[in-house]
PDB file of N, CA and C in Angstrom:
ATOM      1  N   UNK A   1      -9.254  -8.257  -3.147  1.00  0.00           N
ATOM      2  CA  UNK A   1      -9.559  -7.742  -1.830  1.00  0.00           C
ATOM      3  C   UNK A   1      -8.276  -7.374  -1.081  1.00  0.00           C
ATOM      4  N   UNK A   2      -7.256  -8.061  -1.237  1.00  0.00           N
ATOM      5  CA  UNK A   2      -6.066  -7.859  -0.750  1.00  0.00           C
ATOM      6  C   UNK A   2      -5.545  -6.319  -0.779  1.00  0.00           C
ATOM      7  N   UNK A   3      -5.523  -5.809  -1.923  1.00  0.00           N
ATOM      8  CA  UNK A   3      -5.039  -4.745  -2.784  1.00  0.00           C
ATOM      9  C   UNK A   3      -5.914  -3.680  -1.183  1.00  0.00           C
ATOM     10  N   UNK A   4      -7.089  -4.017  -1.501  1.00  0.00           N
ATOM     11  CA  UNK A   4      -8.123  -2.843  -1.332  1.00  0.00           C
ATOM     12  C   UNK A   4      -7.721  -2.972   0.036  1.00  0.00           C
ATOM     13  N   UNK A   5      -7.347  -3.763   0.916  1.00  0.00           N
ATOM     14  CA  UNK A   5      -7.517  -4.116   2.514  1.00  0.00           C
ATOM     15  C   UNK A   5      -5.802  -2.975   2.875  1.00  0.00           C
ATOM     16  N   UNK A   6      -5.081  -3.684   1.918  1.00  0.00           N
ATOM     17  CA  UNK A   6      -3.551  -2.571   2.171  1.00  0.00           C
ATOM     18  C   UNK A   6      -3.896  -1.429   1.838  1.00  0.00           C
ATOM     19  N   UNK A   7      -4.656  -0.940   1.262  1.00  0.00           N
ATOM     20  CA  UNK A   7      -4.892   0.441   0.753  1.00  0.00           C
ATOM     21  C   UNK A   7      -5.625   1.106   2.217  1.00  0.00           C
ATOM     22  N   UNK A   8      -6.569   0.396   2.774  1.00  0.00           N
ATOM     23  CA  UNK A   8      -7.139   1.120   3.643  1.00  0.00           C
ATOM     24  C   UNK A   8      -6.319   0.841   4.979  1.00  0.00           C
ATOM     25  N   UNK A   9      -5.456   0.386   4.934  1.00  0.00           N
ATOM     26  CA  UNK A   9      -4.643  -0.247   6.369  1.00  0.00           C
ATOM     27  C   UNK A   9      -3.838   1.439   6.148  1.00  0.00           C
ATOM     28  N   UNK A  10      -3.522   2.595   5.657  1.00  0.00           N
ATOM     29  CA  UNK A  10      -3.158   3.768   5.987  1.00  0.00           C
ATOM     30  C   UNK A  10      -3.891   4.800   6.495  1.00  0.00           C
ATOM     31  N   UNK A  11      -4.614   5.469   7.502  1.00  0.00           N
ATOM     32  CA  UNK A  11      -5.545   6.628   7.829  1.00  0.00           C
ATOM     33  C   UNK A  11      -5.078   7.723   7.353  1.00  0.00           C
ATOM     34  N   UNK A  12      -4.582   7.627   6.091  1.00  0.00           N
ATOM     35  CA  UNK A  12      -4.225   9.002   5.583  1.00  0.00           C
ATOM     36  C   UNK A  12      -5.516   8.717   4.669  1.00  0.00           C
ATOM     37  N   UNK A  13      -5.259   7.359   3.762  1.00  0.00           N
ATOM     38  CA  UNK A  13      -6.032   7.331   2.765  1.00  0.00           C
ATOM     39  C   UNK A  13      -7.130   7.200   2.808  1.00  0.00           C
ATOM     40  N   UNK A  14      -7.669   6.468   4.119  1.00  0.00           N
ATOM     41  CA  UNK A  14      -9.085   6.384   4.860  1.00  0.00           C
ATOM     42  C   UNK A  14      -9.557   7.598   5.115  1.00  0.00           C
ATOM     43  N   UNK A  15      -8.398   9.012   5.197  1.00  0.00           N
ATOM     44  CA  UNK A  15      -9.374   9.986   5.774  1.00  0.00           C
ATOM     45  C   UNK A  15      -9.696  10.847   4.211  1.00  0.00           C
ATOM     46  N   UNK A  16      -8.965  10.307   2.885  1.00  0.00           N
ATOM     47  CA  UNK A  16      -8.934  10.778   1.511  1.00  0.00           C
ATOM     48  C   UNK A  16     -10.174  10.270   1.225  1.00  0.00           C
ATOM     49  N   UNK A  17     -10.675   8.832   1.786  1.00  0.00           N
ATOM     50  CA  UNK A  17     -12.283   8.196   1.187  1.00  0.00           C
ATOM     51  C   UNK A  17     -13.615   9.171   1.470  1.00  0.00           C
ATOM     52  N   UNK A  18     -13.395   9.466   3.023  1.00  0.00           N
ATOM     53  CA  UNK A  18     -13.608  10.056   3.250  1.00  0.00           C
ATOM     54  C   UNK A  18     -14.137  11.233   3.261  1.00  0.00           C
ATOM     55  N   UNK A  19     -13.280  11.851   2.293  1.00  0.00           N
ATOM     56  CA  UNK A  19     -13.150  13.333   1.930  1.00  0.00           C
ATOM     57  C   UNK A  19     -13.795  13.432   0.688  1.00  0.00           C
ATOM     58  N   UNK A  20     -13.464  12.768   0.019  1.00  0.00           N
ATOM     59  CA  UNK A  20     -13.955  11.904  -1.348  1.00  0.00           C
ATOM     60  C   UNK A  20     -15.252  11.127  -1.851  1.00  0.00           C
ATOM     61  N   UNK A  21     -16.114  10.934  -0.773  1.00  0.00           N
ATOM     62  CA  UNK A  21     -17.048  10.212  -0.479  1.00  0.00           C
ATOM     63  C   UNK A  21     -18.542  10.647  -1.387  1.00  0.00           C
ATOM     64  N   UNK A  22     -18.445  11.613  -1.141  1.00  0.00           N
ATOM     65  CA  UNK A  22     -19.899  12.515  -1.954  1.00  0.00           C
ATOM     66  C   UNK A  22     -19.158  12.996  -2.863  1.00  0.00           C
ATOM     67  N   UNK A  23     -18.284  14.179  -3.327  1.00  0.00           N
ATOM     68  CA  UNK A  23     -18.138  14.766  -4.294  1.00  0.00           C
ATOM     69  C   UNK A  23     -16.574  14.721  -4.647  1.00  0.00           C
ATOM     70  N   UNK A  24     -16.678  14.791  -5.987  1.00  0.00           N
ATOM     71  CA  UNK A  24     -15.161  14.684  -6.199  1.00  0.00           C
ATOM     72  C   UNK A  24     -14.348  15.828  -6.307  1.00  0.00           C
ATOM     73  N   UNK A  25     -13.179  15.629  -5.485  1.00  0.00           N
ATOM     74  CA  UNK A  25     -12.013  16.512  -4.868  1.00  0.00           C
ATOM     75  C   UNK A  25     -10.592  16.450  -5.428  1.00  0.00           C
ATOM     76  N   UNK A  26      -9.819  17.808  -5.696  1.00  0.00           N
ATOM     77  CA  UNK A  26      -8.858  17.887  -6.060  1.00  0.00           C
ATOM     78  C   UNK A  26      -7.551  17.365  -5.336  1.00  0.00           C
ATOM     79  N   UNK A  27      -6.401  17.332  -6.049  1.00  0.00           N
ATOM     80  CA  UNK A  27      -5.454  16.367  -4.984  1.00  0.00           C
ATOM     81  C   UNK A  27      -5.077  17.838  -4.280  1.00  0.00           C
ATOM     82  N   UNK A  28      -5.101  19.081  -5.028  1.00  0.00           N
ATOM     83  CA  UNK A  28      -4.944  20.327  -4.062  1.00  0.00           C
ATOM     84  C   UNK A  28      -6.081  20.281  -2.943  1.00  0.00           C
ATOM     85  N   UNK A  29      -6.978  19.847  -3.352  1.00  0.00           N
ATOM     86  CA  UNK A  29      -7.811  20.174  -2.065  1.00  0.00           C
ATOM     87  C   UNK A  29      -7.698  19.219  -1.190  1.00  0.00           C
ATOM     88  N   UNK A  30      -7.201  17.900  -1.688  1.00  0.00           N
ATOM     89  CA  UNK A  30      -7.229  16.918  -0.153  1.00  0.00           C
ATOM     90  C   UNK A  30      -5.868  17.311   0.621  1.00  0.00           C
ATOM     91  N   UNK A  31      -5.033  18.354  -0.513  1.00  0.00           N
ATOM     92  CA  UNK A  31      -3.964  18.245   0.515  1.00  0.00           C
ATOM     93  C   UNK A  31      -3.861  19.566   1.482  1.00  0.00           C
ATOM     94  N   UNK A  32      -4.804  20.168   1.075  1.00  0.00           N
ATOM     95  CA  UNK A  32      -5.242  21.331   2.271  1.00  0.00           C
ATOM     96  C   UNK A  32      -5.565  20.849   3.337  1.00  0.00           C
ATOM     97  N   UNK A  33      -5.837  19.520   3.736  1.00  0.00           N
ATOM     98  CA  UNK A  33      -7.058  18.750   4.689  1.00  0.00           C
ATOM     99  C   UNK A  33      -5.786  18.491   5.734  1.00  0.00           C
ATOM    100  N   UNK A  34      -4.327  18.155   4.739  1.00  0.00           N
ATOM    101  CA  UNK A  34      -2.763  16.971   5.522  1.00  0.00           C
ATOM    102  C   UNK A  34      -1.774  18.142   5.457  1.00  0.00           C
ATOM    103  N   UNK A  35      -0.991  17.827   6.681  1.00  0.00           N
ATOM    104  CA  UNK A  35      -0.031  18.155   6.488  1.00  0.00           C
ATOM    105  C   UNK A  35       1.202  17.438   5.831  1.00  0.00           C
ATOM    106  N   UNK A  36       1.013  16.870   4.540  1.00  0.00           N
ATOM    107  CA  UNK A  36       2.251  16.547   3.494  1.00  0.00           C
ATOM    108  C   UNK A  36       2.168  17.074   2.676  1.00  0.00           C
ATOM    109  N   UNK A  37       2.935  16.982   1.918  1.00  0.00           N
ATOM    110  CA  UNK A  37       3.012  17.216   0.400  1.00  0.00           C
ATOM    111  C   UNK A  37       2.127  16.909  -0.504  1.00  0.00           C
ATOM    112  N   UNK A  38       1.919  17.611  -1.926  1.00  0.00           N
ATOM    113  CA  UNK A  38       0.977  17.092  -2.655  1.00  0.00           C
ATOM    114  C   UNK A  38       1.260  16.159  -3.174  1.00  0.00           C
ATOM    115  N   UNK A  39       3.024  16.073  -3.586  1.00  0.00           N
ATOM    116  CA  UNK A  39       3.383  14.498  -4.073  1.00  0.00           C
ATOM    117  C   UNK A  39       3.121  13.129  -3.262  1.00  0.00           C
ATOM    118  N   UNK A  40       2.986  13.519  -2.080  1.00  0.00           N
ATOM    119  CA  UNK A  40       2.594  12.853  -1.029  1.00  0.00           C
ATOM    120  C   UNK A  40       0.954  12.434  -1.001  1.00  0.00           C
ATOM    121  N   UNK A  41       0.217  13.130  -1.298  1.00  0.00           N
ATOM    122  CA  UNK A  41      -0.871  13.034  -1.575  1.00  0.00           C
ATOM    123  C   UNK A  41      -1.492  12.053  -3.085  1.00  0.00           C
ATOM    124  N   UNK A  42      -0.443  12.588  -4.095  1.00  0.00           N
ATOM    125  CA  UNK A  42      -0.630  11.931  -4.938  1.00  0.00           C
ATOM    126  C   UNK A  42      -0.266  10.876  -5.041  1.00  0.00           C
ATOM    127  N   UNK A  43       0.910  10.017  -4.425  1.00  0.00           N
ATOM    128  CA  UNK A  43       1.459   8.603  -4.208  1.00  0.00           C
ATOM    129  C   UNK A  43       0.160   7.912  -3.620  1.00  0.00           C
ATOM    130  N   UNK A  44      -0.672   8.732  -2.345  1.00  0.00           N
ATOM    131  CA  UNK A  44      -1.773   8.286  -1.526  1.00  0.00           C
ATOM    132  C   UNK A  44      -3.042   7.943  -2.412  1.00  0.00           C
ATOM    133  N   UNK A  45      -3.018   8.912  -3.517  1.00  0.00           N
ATOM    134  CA  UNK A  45      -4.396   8.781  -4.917  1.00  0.00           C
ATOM    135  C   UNK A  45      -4.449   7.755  -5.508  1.00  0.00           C
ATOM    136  N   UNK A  46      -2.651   7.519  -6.041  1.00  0.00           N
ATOM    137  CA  UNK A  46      -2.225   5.973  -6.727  1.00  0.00           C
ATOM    138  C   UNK A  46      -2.935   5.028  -6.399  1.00  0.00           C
ATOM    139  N   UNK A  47      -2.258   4.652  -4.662  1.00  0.00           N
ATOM    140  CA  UNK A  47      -2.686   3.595  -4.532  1.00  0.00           C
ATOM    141  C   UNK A  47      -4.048   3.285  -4.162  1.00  0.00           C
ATOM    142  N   UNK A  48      -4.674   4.341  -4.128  1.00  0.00           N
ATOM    143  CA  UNK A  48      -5.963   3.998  -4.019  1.00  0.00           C
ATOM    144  C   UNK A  48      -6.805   4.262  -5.250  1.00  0.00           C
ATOM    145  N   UNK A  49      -6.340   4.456  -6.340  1.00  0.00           N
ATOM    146  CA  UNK A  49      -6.664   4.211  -7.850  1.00  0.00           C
ATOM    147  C   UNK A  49      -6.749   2.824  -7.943  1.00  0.00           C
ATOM    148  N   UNK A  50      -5.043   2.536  -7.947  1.00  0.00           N
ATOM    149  CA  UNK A  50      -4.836   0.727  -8.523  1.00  0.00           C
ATOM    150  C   UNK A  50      -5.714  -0.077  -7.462  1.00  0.00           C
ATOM    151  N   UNK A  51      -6.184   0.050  -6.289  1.00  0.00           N
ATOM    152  CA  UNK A  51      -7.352  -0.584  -5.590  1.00  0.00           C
ATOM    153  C   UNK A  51      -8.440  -0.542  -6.123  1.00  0.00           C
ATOM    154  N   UNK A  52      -8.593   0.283  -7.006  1.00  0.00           N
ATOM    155  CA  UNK A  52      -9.876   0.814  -7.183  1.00  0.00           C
ATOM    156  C   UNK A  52     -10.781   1.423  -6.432  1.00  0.00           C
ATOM    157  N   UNK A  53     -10.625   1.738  -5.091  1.00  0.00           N
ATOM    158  CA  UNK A  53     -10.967   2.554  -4.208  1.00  0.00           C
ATOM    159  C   UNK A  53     -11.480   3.890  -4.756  1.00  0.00           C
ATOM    160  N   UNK A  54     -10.807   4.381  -5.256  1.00  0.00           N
ATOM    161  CA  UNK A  54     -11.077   5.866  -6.093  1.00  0.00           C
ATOM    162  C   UNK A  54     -11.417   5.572  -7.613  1.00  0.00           C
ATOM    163  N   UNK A  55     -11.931   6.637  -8.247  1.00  0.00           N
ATOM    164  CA  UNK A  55     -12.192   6.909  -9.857  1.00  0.00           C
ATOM    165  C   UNK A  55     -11.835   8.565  -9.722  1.00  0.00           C
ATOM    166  N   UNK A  56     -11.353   8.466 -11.038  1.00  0.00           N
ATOM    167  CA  UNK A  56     -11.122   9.992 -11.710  1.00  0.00           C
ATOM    168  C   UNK A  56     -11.744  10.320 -12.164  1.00  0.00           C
ATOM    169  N   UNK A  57     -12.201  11.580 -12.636  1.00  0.00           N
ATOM    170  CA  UNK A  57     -13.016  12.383 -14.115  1.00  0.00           C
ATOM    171  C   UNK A  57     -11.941  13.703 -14.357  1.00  0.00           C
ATOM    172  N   UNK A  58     -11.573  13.660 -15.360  1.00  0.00           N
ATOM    173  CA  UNK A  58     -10.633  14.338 -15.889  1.00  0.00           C
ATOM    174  C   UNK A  58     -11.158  15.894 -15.904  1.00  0.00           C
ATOM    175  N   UNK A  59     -11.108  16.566 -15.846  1.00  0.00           N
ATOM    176  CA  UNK A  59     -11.630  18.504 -16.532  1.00  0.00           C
ATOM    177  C   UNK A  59     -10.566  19.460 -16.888  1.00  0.00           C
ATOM    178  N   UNK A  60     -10.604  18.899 -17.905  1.00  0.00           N
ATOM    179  CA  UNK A  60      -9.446  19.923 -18.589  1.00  0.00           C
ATOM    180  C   UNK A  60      -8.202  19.486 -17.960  1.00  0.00           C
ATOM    181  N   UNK A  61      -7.497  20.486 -17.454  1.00  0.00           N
ATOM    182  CA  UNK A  61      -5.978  19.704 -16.585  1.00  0.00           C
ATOM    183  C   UNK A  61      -6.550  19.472 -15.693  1.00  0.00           C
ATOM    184  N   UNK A  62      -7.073  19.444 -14.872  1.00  0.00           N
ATOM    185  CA  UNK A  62      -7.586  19.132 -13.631  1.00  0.00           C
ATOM    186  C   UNK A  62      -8.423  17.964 -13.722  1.00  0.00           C
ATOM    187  N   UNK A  63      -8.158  16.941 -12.027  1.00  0.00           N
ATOM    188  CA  UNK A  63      -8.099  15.537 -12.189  1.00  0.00           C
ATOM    189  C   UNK A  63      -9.244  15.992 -11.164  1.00  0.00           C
ATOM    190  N   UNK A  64     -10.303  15.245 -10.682  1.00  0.00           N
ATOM    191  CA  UNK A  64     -11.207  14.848  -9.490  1.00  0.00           C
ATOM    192  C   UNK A  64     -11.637  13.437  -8.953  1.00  0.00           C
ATOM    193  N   UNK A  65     -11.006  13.397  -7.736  1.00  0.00           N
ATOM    194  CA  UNK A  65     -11.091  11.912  -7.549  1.00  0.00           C
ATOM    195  C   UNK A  65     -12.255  11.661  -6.083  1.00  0.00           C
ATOM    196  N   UNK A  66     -12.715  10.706  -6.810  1.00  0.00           N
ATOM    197  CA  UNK A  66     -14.383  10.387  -6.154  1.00  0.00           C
ATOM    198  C   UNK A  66     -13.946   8.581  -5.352  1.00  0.00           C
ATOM    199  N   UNK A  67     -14.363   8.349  -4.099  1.00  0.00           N
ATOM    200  CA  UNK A  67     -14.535   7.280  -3.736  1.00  0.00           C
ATOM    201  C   UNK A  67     -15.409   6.304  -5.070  1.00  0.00           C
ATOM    202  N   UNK A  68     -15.277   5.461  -4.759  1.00  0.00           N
ATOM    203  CA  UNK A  68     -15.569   4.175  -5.855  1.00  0.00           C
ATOM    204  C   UNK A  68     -17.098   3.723  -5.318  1.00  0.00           C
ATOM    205  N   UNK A  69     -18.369   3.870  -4.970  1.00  0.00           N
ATOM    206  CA  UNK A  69     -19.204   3.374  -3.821  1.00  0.00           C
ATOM    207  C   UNK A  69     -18.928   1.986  -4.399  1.00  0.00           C
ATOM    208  N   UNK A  70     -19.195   1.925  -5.608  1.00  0.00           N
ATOM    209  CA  UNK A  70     -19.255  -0.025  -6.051  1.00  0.00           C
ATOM    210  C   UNK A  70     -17.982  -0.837  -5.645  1.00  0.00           C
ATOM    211  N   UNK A  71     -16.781  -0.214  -5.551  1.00  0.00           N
ATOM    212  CA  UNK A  71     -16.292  -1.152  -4.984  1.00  0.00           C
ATOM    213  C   UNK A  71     -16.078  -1.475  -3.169  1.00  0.00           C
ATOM    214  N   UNK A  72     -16.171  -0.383  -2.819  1.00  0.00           N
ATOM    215  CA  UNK A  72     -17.033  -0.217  -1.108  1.00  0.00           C
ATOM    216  C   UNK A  72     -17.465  -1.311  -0.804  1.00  0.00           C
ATOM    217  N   UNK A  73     -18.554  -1.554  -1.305  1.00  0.00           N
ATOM    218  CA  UNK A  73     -19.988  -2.008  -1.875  1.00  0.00           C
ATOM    219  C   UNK A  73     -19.392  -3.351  -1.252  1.00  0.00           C
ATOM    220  N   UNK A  74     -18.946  -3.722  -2.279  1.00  0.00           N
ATOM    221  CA  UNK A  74     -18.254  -4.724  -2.510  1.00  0.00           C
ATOM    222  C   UNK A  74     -17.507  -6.023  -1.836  1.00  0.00           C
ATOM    223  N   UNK A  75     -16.323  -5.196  -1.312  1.00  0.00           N
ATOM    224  CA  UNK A  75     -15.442  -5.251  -0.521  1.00  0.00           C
ATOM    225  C   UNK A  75     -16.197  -5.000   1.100  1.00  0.00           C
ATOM    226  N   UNK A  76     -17.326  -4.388   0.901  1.00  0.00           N
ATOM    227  CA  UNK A  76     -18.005  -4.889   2.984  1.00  0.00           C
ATOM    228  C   UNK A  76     -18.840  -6.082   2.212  1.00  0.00           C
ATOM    229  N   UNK A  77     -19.095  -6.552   1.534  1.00  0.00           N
ATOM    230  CA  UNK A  77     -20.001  -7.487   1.187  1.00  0.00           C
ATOM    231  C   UNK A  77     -19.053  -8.692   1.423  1.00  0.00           C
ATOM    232  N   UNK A  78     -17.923  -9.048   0.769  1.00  0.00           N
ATOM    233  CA  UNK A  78     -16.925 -10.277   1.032  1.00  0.00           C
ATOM    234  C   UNK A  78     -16.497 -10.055   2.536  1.00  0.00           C
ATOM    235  N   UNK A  79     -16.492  -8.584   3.091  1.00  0.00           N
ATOM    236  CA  UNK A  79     -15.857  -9.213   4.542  1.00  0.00           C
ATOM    237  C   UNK A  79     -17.246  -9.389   5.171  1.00  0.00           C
ATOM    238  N   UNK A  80     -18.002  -9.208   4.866  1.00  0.00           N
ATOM    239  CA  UNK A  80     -19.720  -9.826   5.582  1.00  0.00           C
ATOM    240  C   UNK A  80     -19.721 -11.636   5.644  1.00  0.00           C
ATOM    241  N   UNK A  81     -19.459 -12.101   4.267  1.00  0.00           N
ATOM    242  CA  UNK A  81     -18.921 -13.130   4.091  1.00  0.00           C
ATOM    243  C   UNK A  81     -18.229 -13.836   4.725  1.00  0.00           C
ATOM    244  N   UNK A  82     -16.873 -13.431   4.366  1.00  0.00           N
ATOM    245  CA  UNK A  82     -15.881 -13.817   5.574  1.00  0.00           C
ATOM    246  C   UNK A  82     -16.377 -14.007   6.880  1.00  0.00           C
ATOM    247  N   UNK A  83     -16.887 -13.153   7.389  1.00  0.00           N
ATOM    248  CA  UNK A  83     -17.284 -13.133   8.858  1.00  0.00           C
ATOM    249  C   UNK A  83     -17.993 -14.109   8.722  1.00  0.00           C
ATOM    250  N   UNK A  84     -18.646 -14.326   8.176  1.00  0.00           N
ATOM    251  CA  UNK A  84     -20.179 -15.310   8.388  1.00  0.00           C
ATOM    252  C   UNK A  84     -19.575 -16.810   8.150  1.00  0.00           C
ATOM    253  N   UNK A  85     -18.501 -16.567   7.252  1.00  0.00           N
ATOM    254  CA  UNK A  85     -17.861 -17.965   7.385  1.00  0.00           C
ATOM    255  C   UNK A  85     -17.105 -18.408   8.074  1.00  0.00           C
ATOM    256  N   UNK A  86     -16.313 -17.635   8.552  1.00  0.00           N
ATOM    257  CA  UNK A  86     -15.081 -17.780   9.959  1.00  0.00           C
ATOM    258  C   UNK A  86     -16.044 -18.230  11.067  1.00  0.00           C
ATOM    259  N   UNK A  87     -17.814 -17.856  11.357  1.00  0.00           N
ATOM    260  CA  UNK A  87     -18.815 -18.125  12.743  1.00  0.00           C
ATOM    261  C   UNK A  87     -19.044 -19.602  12.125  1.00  0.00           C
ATOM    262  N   UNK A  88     -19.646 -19.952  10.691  1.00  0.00           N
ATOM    263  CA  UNK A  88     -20.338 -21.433  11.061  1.00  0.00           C
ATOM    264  C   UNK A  88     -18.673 -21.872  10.964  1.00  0.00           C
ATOM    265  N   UNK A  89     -17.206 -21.610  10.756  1.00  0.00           N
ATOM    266  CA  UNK A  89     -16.342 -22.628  10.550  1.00  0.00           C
ATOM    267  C   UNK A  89     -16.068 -23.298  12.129  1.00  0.00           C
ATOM    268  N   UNK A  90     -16.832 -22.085  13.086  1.00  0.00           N
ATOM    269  CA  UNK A  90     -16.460 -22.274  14.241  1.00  0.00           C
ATOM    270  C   UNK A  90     -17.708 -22.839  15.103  1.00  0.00           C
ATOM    271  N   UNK A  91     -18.615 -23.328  13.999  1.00  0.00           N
ATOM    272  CA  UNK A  91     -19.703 -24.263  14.745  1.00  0.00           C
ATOM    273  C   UNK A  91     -20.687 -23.499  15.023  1.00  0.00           C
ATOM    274  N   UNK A  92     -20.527 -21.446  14.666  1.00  0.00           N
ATOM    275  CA  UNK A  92     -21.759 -21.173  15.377  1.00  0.00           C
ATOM    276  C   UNK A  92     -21.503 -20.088  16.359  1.00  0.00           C
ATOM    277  N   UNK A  93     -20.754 -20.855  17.501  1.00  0.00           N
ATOM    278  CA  UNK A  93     -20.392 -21.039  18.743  1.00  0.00           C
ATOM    279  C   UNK A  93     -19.454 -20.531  18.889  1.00  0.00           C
ATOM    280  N   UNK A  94     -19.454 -19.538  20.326  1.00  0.00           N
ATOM    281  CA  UNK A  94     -18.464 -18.189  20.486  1.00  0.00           C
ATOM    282  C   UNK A  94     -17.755 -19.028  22.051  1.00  0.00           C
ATOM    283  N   UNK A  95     -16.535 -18.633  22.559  1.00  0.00           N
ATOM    284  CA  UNK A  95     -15.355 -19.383  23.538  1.00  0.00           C
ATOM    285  C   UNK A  95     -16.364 -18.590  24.459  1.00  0.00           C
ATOM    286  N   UNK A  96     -16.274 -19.688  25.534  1.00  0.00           N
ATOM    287  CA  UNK A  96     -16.570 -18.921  26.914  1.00  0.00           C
ATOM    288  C   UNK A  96     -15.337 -18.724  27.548  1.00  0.00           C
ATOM    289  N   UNK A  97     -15.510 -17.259  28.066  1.00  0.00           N
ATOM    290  CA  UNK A  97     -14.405 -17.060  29.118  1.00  0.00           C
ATOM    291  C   UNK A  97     -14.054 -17.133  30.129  1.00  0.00           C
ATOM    292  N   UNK A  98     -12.408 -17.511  30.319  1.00  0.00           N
ATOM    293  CA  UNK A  98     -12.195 -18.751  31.755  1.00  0.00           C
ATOM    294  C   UNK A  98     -12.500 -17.449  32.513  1.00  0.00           C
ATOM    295  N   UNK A  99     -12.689 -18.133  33.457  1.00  0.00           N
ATOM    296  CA  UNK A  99     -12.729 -17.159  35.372  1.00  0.00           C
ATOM    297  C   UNK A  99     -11.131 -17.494  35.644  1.00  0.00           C
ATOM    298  N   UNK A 100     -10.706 -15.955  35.694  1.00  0.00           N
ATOM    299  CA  UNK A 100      -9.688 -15.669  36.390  1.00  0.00           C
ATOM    300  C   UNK A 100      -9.470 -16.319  38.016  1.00  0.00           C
ATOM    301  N   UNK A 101      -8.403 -17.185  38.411  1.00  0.00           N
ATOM    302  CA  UNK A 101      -8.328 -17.456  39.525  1.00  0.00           C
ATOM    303  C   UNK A 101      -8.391 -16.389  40.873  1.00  0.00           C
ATOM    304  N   UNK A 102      -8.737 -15.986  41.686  1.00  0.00           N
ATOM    305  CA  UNK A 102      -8.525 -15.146  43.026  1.00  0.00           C
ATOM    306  C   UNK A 102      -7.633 -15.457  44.089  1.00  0.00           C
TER     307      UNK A 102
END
């Protein structure tokens, strides 16, 4: 989860999931979307490969990279978790807030 949480902590690559989400897209075409580079783009594919965030399908020379839904999936399912465990670790029970003095 770690991997996947740094991967999305960039809104470049969040806006690549994005883009990526329904059909799979060329690294030329996501980089029509940014103003960087395509090597730039492709460093951005990496790391959201080794997350597993993305999958490839190869065509001929040409690469197409598709959001992952299963690991999505996934990864909101443990932070559903998380959440749900961070509320009973806390009894349940949410802080009331002080009244500002006047």
């Amino acid at each position: 989860m770690d991997a996947q949480l740094r991967a999305l902590a960039d809104p470049t690559r969040r806006t690549i999931l994005a883009l990526a989400w329904e059909d799979g897209v060329s690294a030329g075409q996501l980089a029509a979307h940014f103003q960087v580079s395509r090597p730039a783009i492709s460093q951005h594919l990496k790391v959201l490969l080794d997350a597993a965030l993305v999958s490839v399908r190869k065509d001929g020379t040409r690469r197409f990279y598709k959001a992952d839904h299963a690991t999505m999936a996934d990864l909101r399912d443990q932070m559903a978790r998380l959440g749900g465990s961070l509320h009973e670790d806390a009894g349940g029970k949410r802080r009331k807030k002080k009244k500002k003095k006047k």
